[in-house]
Protein backbone atom coordinates (compact mmCIF):
# COMPACT_ATOMS: atom_id res chain seq x y z
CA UNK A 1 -56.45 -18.60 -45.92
CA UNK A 2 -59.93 -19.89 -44.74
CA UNK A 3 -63.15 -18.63 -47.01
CA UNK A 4 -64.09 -16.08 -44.58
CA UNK A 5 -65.84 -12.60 -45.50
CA UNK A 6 -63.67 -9.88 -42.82
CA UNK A 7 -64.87 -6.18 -41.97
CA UNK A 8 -62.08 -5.42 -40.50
CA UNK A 9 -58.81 -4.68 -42.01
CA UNK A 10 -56.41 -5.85 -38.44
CA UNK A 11 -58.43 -9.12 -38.72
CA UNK A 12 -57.92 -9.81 -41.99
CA UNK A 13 -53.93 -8.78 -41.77
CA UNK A 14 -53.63 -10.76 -38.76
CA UNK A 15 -54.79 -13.88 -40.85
CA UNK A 16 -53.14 -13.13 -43.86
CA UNK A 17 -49.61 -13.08 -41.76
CA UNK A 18 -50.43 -16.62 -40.12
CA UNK A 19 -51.20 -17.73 -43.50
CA UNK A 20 -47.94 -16.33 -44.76
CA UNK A 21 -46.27 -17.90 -41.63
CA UNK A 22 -48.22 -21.54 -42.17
CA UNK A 23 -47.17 -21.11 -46.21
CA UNK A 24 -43.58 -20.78 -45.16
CA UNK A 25 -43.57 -17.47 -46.82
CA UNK A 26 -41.41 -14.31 -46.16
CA UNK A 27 -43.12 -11.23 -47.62
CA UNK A 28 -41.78 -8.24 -48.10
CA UNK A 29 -43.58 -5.08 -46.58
CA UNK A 30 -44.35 -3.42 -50.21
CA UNK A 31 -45.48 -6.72 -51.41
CA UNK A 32 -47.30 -7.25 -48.37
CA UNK A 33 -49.56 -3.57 -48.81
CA UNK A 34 -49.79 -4.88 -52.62
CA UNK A 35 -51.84 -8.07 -50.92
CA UNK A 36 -54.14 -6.52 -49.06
CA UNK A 37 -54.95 -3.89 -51.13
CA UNK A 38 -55.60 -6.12 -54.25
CA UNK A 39 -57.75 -8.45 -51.76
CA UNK A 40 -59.57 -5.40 -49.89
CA UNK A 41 -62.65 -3.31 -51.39
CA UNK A 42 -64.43 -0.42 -50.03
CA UNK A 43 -66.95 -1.62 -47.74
CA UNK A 44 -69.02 1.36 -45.75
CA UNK A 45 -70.15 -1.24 -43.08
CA UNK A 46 -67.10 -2.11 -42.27
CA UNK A 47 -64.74 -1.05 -39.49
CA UNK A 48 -62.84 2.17 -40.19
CA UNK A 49 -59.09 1.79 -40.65
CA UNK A 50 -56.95 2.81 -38.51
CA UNK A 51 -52.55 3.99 -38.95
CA UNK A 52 -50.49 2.92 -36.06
CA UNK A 53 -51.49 5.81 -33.54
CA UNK A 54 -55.15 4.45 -34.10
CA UNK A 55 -56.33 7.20 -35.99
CA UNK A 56 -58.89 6.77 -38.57
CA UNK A 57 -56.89 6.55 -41.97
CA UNK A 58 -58.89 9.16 -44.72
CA UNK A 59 -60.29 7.88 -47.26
CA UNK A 60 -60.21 9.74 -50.42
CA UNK A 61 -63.51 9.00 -52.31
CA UNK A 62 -65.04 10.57 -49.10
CA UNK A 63 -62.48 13.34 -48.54
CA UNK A 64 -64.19 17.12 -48.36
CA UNK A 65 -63.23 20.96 -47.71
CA UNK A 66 -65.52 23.22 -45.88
CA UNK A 67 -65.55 26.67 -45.90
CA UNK A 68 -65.54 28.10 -42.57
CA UNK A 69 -67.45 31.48 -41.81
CA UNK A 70 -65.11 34.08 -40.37
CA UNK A 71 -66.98 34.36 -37.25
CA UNK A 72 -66.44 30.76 -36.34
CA UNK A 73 -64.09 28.64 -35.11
CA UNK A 74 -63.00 25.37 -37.20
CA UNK A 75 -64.37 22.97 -34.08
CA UNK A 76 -67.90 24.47 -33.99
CA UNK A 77 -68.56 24.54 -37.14
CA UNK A 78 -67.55 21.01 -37.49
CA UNK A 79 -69.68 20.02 -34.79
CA UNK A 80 -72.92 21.99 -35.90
CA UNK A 81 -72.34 21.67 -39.75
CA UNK A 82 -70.53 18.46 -40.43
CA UNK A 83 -70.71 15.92 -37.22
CA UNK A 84 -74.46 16.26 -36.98
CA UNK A 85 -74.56 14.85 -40.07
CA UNK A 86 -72.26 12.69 -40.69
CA UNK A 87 -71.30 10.77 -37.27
CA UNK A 88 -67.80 9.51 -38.21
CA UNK A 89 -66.32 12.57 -39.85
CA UNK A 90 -63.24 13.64 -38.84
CA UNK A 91 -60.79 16.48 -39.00
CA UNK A 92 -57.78 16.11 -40.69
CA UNK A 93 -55.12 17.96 -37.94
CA UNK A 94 -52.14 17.78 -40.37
CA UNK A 95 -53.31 19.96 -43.16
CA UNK A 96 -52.32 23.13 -41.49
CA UNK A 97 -51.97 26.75 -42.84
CA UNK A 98 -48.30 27.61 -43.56
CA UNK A 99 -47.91 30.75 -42.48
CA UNK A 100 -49.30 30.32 -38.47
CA UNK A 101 -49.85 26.95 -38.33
CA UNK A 102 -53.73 26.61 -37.78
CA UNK A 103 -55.61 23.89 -38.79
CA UNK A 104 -56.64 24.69 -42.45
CA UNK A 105 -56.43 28.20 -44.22
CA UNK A 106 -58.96 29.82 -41.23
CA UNK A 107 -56.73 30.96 -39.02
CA UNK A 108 -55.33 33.73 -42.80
CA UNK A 109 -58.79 34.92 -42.82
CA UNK A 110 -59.33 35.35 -39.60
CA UNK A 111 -55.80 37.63 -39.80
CA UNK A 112 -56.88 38.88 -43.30
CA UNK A 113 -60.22 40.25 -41.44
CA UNK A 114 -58.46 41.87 -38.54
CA UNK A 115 -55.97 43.64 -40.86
CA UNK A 116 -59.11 45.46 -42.96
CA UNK A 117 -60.81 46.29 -39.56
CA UNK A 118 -57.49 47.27 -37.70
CA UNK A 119 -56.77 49.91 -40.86
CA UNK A 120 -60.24 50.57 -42.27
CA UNK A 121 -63.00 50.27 -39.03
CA UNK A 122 -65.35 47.84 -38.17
CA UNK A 123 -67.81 48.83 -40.65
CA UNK A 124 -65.46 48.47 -43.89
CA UNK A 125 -64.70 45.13 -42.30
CA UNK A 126 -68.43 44.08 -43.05
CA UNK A 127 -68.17 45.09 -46.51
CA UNK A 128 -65.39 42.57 -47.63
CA UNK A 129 -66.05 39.00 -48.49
CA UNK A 130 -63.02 37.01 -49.04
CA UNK A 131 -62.85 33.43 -50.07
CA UNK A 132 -60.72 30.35 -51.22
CA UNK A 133 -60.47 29.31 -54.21
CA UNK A 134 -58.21 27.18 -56.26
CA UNK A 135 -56.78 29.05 -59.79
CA UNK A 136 -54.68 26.44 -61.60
CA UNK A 137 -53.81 24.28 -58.90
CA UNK A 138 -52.51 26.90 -56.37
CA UNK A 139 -55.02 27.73 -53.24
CA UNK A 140 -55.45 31.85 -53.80
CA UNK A 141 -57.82 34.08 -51.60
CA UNK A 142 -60.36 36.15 -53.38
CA UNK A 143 -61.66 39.21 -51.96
CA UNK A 144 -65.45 40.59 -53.34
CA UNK A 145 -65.80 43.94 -52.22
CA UNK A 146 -69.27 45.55 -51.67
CA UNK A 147 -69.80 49.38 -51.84
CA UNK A 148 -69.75 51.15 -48.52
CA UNK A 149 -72.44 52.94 -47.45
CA UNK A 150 -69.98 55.78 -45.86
CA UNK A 151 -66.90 56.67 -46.69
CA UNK A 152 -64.10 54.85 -45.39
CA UNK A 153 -60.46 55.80 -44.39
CA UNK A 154 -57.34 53.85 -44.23
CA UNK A 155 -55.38 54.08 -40.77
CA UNK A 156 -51.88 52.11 -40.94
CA UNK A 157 -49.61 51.94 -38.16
CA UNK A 158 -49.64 56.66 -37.85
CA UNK A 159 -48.27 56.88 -41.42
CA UNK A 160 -51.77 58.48 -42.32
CA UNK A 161 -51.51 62.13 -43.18
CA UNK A 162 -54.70 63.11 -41.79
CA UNK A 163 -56.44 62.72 -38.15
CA UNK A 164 -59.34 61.12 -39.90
CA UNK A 165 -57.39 58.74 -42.09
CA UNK A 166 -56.21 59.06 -45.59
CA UNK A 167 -59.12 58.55 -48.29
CA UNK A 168 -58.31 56.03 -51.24
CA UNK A 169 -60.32 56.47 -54.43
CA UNK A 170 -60.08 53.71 -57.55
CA UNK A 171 -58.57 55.20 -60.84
CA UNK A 172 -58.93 52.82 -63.75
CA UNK A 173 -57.18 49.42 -62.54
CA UNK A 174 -55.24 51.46 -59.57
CA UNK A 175 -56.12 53.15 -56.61
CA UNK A 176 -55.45 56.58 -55.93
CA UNK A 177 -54.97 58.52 -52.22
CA UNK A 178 -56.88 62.08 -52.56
CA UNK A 179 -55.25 65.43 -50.89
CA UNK A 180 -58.13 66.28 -48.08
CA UNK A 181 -59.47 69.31 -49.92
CA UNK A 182 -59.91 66.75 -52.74
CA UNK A 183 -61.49 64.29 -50.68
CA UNK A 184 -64.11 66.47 -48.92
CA UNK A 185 -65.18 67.24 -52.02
CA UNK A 186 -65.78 64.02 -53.46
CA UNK A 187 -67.47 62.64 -50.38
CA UNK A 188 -69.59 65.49 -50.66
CA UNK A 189 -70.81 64.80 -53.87
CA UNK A 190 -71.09 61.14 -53.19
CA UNK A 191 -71.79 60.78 -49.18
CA UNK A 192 -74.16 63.00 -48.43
CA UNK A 193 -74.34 62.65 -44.78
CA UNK A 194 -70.98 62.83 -43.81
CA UNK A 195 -68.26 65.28 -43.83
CA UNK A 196 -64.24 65.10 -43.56
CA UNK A 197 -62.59 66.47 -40.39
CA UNK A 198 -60.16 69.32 -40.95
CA UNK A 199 -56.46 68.92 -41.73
């Protein structure tokens, strides 16, 4: 191998394999990796690696998560919040949520968030916060709920008892769904402004 200082990984392997080839030596693929890894280092001005397809490999000293606002779509925000900053970030396409396929875990919340407003209203919807979050080593979603300003009423699929929507009040660690004549009452006590439709 000639003393020379290479930035770039193909260069390097291409010289290693005619020095291989030169040597005489057959090498297997394993002990090949083995090589270049013990005779690489980490190099930022260097020439990104690339697999096969010509995709930049990751590198995971560098590797990050984002959170990703509800109201935006994974590309944006990785142009506005990520690119701008750092040039030669990429997304990595294969991590993909398992249950619709979508690049990362957005495409749950985004579902998550249409399910509250679909059954609770638009309004409810702005009162829930739900995040990621990793609880011994499994990737759970954590939902903060603020106080709502009015009272809010659950609508699922007609099953509601009610025109208006059945009301849902907490009861220790459960929740508990109040007859109407129970529920006007409480929301008058508690929402002044507002008033439950007949049954």
């Amino acid at each position: 191998m000639p003393a020379t200082f290479f930035s770039n990984r193909d260069e390097f392997e291409i010289a290693l394999d005619r020095a291989f080839q030169a040597g005489g030596l057959k090498v297997s693929s394993p002990a090949r990796k083995a090589i270049v890894s013990g005779l690489s280092e980490r190099d930022e001005r260097a020439a990104i690696c690339r697999d096969t397809r010509g995709e930049p490999e990751p590198d995971p000293d560098l590797r990050d998560t984002e959170s990703v606002p509800l109201s935006d779509s994974v590309e944006a925000f990785f142009d506005r919040e990520i690119k701008a900053h750092v040039p030669d970030a990429w997304i990595d396409t294969t991590k993909r949520d398992p249950k619709d396929g979508a690049v990362g875990l957005v495409k749950f919340m985004r579902h998550l968030a249409q399910v509250v407003r679909n059954g609770l209203g638009d309004r409810a919807g702005m009162c829930i916060d739900p995040k990621m979050q990793i609880v011994h080593g499994k990737t759970v979603c954590v939902v903060s709920c603020q106080r709502s300003p009015e009272p809010v009423f659950l609508k699922w699929k007609g099953m509601e008892s009610v025109p208006d929507g059945d009301f849902f009040v907490r009861s220790g660690p459960g929740t508990v769904k109040l007859p109407p004549e129970r529920a006007r009452e409480y929301i008058r006590t508690r929402f002044e402004t507002h008033t439950l439709g007949t049954e």
